[in-house]
Protein backbone atom coordinates (compact mmCIF):
# COMPACT_ATOMS: atom_id res chain seq x y z
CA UNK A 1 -22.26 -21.58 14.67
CA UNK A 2 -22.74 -22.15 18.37
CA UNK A 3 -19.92 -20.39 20.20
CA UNK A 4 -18.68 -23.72 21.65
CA UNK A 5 -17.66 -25.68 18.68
CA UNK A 6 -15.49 -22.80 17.31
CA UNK A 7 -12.22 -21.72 18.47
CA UNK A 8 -12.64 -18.16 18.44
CA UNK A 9 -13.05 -15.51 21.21
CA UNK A 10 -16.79 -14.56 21.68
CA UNK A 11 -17.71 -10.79 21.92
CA UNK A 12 -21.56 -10.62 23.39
CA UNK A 13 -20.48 -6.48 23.04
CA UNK A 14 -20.55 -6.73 19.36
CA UNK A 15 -23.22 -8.54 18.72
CA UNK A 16 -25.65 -5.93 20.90
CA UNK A 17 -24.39 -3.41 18.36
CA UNK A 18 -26.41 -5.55 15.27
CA UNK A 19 -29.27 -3.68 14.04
CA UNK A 20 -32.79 -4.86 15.59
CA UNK A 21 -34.68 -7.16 13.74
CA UNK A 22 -31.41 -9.18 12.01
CA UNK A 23 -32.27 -12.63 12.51
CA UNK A 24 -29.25 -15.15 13.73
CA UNK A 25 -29.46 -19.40 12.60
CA UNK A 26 -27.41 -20.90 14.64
CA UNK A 27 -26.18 -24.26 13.92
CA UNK A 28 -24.32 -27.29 15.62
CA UNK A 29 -20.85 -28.01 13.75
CA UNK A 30 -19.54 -31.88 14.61
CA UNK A 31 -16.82 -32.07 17.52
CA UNK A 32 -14.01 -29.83 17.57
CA UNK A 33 -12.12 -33.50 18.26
CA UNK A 34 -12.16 -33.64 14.29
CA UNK A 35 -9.54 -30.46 14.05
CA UNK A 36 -6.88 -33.32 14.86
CA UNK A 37 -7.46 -34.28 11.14
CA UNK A 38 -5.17 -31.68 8.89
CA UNK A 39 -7.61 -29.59 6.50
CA UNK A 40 -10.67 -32.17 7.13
CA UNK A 41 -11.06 -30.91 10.91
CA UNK A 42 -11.35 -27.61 9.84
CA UNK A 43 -14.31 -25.24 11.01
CA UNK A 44 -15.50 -25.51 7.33
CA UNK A 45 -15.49 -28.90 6.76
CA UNK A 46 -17.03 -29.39 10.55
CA UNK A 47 -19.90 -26.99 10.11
CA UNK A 48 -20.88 -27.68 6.11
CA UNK A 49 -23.44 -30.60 6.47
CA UNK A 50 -25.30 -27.98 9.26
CA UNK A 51 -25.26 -25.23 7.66
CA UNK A 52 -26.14 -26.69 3.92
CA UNK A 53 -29.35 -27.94 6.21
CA UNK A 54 -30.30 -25.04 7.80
CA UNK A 55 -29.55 -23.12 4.44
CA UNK A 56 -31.84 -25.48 2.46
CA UNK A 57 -34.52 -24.67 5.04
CA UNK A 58 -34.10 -20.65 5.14
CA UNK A 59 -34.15 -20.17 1.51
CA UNK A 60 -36.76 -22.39 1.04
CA UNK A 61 -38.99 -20.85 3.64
CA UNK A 62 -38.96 -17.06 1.82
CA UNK A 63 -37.99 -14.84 -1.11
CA UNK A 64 -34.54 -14.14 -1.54
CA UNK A 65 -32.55 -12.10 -4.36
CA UNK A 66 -28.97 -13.09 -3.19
CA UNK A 67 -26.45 -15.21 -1.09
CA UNK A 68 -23.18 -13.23 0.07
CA UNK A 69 -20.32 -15.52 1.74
CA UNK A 70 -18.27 -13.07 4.03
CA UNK A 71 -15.78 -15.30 5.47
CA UNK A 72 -12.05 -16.75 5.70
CA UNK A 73 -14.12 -20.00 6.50
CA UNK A 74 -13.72 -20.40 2.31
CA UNK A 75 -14.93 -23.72 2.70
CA UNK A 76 -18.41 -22.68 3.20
CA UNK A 77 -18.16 -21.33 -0.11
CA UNK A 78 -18.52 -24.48 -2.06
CA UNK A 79 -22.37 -23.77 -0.87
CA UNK A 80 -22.98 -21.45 -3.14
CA UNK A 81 -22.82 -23.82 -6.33
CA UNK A 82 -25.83 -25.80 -4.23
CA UNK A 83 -28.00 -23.50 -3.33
CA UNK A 84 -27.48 -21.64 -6.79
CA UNK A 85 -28.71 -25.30 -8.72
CA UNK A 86 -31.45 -26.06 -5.73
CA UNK A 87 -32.50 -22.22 -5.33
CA UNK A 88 -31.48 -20.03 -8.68
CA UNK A 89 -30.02 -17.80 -6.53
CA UNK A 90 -26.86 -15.60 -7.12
CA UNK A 91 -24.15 -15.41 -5.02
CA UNK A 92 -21.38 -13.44 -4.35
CA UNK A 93 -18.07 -14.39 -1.99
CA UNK A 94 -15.66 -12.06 -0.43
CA UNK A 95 -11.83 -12.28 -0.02
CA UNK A 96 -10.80 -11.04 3.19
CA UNK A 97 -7.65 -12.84 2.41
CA UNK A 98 -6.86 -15.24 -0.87
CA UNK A 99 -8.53 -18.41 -0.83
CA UNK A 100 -5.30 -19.98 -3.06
CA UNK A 101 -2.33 -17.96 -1.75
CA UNK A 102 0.89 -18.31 -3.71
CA UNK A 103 2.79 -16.42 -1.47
CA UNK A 104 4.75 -19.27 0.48
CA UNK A 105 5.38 -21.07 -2.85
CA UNK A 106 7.23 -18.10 -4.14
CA UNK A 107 9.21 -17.23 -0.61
CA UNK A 108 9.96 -21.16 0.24
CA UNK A 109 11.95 -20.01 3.42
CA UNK A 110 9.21 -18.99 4.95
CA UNK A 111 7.23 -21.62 7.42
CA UNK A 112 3.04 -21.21 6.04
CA UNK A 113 0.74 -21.19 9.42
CA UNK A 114 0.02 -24.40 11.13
CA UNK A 115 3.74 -25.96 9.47
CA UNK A 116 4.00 -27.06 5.63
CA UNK A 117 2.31 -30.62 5.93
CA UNK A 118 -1.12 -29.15 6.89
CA UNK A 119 -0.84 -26.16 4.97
CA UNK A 120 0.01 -28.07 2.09
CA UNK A 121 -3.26 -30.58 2.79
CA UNK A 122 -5.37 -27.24 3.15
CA UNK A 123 -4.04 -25.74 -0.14
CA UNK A 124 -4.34 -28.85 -2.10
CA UNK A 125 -8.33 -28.79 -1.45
CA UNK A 126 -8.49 -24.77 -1.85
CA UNK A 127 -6.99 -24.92 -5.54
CA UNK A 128 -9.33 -27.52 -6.06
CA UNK A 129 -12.62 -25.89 -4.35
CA UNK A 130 -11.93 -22.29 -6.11
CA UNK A 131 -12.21 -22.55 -9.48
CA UNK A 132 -15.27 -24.84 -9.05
CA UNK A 133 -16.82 -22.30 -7.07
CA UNK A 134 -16.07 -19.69 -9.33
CA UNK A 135 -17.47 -21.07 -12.21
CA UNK A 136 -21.28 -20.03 -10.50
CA UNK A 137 -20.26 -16.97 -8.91
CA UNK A 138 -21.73 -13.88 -9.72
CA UNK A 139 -19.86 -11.52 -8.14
CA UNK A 140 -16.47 -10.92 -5.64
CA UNK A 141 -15.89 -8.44 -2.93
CA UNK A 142 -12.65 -7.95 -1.84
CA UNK A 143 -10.69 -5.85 0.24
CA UNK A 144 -6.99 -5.13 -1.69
CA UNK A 145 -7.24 -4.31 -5.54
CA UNK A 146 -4.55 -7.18 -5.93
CA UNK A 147 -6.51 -10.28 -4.54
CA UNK A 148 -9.11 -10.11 -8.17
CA UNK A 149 -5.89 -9.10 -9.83
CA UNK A 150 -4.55 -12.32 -8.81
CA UNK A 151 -7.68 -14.32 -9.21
CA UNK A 152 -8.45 -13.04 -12.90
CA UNK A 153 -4.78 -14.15 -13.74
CA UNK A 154 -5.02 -17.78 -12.24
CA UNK A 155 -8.37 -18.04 -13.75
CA UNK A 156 -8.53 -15.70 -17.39
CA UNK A 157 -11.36 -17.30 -17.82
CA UNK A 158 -13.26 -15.41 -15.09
CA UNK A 159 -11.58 -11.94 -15.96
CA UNK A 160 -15.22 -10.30 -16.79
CA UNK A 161 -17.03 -11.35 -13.57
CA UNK A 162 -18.08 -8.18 -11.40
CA UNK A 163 -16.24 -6.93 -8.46
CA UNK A 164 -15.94 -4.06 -6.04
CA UNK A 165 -13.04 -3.36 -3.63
CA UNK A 166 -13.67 -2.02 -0.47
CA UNK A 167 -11.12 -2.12 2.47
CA UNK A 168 -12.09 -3.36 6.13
CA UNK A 169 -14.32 -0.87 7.59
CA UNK A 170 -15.30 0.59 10.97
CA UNK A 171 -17.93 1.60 12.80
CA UNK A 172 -17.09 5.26 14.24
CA UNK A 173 -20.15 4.75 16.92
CA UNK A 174 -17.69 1.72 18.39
CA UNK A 175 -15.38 4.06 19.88
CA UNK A 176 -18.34 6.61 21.32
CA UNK A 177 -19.03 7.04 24.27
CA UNK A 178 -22.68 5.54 23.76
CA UNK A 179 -21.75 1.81 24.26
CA UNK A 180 -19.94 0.86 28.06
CA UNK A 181 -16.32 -0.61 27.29
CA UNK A 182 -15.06 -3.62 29.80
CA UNK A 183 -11.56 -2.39 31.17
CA UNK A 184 -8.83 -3.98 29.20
CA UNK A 185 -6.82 -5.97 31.44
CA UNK A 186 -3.49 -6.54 29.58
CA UNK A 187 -2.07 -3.48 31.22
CA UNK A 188 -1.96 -1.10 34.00
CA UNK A 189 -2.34 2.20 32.34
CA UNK A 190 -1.20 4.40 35.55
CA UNK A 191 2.10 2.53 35.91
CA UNK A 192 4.41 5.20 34.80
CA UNK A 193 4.84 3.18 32.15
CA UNK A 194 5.03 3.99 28.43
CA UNK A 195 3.01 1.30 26.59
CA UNK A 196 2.80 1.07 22.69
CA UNK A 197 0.36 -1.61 21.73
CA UNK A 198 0.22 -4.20 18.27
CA UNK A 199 -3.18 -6.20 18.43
CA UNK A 200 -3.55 -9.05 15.97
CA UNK A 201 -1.73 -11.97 14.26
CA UNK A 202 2.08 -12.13 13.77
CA UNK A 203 2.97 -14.06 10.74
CA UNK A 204 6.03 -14.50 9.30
CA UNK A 205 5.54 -12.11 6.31
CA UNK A 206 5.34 -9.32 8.84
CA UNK A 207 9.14 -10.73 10.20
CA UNK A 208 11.00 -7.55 8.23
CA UNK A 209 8.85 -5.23 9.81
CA UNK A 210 8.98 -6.85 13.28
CA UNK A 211 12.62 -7.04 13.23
CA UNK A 212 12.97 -2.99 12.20
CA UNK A 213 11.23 -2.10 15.06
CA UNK A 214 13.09 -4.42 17.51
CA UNK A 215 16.71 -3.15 15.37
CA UNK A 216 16.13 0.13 16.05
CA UNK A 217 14.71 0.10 19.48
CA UNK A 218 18.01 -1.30 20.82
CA UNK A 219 20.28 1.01 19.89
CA UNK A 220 22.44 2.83 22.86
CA UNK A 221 21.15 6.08 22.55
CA UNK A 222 17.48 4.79 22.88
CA UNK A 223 18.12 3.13 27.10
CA UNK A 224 16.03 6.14 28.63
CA UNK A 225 13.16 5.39 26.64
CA UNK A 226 13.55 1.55 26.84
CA UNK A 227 13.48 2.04 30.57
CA UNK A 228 10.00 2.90 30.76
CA UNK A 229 8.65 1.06 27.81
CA UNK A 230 6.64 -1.83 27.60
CA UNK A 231 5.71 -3.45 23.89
CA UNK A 232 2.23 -5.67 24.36
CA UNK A 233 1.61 -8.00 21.58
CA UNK A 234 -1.97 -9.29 21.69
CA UNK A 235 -3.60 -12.13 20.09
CA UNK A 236 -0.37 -13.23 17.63
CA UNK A 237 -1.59 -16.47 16.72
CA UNK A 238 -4.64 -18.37 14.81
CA UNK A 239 -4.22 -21.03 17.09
CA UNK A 240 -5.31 -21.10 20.91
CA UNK A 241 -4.90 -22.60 24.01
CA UNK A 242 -1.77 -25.03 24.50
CA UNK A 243 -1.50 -25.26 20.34
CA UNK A 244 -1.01 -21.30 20.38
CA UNK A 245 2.72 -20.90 20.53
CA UNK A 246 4.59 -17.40 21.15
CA UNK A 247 5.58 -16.14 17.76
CA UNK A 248 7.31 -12.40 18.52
CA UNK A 249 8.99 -13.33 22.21
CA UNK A 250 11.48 -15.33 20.23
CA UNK A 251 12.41 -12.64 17.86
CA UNK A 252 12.26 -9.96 20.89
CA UNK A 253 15.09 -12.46 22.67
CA UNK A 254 17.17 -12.25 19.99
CA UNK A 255 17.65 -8.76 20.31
CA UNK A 256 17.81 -8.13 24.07
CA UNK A 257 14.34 -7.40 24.43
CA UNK A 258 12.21 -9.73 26.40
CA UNK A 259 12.21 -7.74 29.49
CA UNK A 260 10.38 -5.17 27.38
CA UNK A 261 7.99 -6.96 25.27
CA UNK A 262 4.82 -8.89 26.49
CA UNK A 263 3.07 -11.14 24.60
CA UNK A 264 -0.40 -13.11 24.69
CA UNK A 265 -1.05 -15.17 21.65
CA UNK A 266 -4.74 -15.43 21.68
CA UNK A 267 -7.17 -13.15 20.44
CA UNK A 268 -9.17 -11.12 22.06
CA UNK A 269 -12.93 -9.70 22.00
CA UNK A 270 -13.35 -6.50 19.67
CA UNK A 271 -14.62 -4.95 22.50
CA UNK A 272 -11.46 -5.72 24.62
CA UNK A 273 -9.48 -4.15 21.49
CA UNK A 274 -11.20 -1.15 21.69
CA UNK A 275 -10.32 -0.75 24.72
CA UNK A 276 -7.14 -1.34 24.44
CA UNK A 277 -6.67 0.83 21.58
CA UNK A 278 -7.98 3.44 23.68
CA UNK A 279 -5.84 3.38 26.89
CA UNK A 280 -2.64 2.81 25.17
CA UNK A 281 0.32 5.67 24.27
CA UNK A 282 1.44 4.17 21.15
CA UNK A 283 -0.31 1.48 18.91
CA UNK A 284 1.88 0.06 16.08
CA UNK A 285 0.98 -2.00 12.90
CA UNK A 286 2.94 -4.03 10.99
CA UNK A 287 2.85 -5.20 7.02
CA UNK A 288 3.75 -8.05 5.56
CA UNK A 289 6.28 -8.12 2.86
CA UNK A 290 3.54 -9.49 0.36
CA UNK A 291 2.30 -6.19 -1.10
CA UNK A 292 -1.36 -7.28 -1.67
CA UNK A 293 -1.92 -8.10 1.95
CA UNK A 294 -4.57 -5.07 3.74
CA UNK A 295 -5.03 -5.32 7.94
CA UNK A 296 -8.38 -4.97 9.78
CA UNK A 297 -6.95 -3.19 12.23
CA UNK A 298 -5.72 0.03 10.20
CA UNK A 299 -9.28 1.68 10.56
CA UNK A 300 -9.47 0.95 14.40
CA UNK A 301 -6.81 1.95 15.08
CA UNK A 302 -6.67 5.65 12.76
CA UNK A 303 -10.34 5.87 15.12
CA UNK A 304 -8.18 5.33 17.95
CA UNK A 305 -6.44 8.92 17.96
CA UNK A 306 -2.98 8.02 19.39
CA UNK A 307 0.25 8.06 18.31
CA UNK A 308 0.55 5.38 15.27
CA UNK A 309 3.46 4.00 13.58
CA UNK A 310 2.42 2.09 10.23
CA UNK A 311 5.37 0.07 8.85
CA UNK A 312 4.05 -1.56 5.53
CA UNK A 313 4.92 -2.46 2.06
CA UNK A 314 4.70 0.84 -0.83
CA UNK A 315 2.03 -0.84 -2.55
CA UNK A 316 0.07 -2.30 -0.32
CA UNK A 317 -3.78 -1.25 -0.18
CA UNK A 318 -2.97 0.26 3.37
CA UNK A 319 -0.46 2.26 2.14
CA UNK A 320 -2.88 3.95 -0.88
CA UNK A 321 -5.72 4.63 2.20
CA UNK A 322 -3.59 6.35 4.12
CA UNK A 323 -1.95 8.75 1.50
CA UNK A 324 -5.98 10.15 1.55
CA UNK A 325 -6.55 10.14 4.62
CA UNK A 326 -3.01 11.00 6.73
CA UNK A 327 -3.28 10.13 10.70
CA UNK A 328 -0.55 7.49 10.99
CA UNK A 329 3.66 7.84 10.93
CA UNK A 330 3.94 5.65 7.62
CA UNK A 331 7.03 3.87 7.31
CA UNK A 332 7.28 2.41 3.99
CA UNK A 333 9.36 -0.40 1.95
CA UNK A 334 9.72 -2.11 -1.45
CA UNK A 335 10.32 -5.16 -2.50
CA UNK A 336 14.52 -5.15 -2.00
CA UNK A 337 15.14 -3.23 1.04
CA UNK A 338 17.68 -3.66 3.42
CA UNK A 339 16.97 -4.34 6.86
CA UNK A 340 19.65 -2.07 8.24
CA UNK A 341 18.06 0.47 5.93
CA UNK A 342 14.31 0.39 7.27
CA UNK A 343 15.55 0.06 10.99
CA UNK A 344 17.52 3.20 9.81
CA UNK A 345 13.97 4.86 8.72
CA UNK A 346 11.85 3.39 11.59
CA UNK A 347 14.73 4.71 14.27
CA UNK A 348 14.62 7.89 12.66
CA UNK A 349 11.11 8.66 11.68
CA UNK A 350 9.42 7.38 14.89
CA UNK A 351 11.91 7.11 17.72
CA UNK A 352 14.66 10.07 16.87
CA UNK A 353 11.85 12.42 16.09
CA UNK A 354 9.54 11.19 19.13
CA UNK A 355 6.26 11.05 16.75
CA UNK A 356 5.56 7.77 19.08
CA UNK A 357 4.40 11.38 21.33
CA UNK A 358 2.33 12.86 18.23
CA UNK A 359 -1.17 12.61 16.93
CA UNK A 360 -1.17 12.85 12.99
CA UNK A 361 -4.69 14.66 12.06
CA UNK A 362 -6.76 12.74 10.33
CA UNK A 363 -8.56 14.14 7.36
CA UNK A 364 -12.25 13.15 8.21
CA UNK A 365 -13.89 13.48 4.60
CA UNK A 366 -11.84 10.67 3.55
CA UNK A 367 -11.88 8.74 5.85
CA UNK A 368 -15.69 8.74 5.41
CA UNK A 369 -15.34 6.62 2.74
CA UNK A 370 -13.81 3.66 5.03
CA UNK A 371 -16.60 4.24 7.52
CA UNK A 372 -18.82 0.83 8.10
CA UNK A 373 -22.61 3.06 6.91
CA UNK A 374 -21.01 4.37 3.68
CA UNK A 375 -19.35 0.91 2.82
CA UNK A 376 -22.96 -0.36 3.13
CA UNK A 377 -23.89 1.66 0.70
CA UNK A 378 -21.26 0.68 -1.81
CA UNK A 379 -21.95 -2.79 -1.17
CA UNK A 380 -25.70 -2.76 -1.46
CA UNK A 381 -25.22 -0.96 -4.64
CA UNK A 382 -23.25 -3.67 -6.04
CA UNK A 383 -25.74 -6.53 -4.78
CA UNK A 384 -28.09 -4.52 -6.31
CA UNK A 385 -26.19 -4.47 -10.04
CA UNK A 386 -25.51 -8.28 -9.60
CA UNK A 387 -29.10 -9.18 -8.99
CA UNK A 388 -30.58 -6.87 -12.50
CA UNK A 389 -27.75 -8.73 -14.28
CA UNK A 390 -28.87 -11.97 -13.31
């Protein structure tokens, strides 16, 4: 996709770290005029008719044994039914998240992102577009255990298709000294200051968590440290520009805290992360209540070697990684806790106990595992089983 007609950040940086030779089709999406149109003015539905076009030409230009969709674009999905009737070709799509999520049907108080009418437009087509797309699939990647746990009950029908699990990775030559880092800029590192850092979006699933943290930060005993501590929030929302609203300075007014918290709702480059990541004292991610949901960031951040607090469900697929391979304060919760009681834990277990001053050790042989070469392996593995069974 040309970097204009999308709304996301561009990072130059990590492209220059793709392997030579990897050859890039770019391809011209219509106007980013048609997001006004709920679930139609997606990036999916803007970009389809280009890339089925320049997809028809690739694949019939050379050999190919397989098609894999990597994406929370799932739109583009509903490609894979084409090219597998035009080309014979296999595919195999990922879920980085669930394409049908049935998360804000079973927790109606909370608000879905982008309000209920457009979710609701965008969820009509999905439960429509996934089963179709299923139905020629040949494979699924995913990265928590429960997202083909879910899929296999919606559809029983496609309980015996293939899959592999494999949680975000990272790239340990990212945070080398090899490649130059830009200076992040949402700080000044030799303030004095005590900065803990949370990089990515806030949605309301992660409120619980959010709220623990602010709970137990306010408490009388904690005013020395509040003095000299600031809490950056960076790149909260999907949205950007004027339609990117703040989502945690709210919440942090509520409890006394807006003096202390800085927020910037769009995203930033990975490269500007890394960074970040690196000049920080704290870093801090939070879990949804939803106990399938997994976070990009857990890897990045473990890489990171500072001081991390982990507040996420007991079941969660971030929760399982980092009983093998330690380096983070984990502050865990079920299903029915009580806020008073995880503020209780977080206030204890982080703040009390000043582990927002430690460095957990991080045990590197498993962590190999999560690593972005040995995940490559894994995955190649599993193209390669797909292919001899089709």
């Amino acid at each position: 996709m040309e970097p204009e007609q999308t709304t996301f950040a561009v990072d130059p940086w990590l492209e220059q770290g793709l392997p030579e030779g990897i050859r890039i089709h770019r391809v011209k999406a219509m106007s980013l005029k048609w997001g006004r149109i709920p679930g139609f003015g997606s990036l999916g539905f803007r970009s389809m008719r280009a890339l089925a076009r320049r997809g028809d030409h690739v694949l019939s230009g050379r050999h190919f044994d397989l098609i894999y969709f990597s994406t929370t674009v799932f739109e583009v999905h509903c490609l894979g039914p084409r090219w597998r009737r035009k080309f014979g070709l296999p595919f195999i799509i990922d879920y980085q998240d669930p394409w049908v999520n049935d998360y804000y049907l079973e927790h109606p108080d909370v608000t879905p992102p982008g309000g209920r009418v457009k979710y609701g437009i965008v969820s009509f087509l999905h439960r429509r577009m996934e089963p179709w797309v299923l139905k020629s699939c040949s494979g699924i990647t995913s990265v928590s255990s429960a997202y083909p746990t879910q899929i296999f009950k919606r559809y029983p029908r496609f309980s015996n298709m293939p899959f592999i699990v494999k949680p975000f990775p990272v790239d340990p030559n990212d945070f080398g000294d090899e490649r130059i880092l830009p200076e992040q800029k949402q700080f000044n590192s030799e303030d004095g200051k005590i900065h803990w850092m949370y990089l990515g979006v806030v949605i309301p699933a992660m409120e619980l968590a959010l709220r623990s943290l602010f709970r137990a930060l306010v408490r009388e005993e904690n005013k020395d440290l509040l003095a000299n501590l600031e809490l950056h929030f960076i790149g909260t929302n999907y949205a950007r520009g004027e339609k990117a609203k703040p989502v945690v300075l709210p919440i942090a007014d509520e409890y006394g805290l807006t003096g202390y918290v800085n927020e910037q709702e769009e995203r930033i480059p990975y490269c500007e992360v890394i960074s970040c990541l690196r000049t920080s004292d704290a870093l801090m991610v939070l879990g949804s209540n939803d106990s399938g949901y997994s976070a990009s960031k857990i890897s990045p951040c473990l890489l990171a070697r500072k001081p991390l607090l982990v507040i996420f469900h007991e079941d969660s697929p971030v929760s399982r990684m980092l009983d093998e391979v330690g380096g983070a304060h984990r502050i865990s919760f079920g299903d029915h806790v009580e806020a008073t009681d995880l503020a209780n834990d977080v206030h204890e277990k982080w703040i009390v106990s000043k582990n927002y001053q430690k460095v957990l050790p991080l045990v590197e042989s498993s962590f190999l595992s999560h690593t972005a070469s040995a995940s490559a392996v894994d995955l190649c593995n599993f193209f390669a089983s797909v292919v001899d069974e089709n």
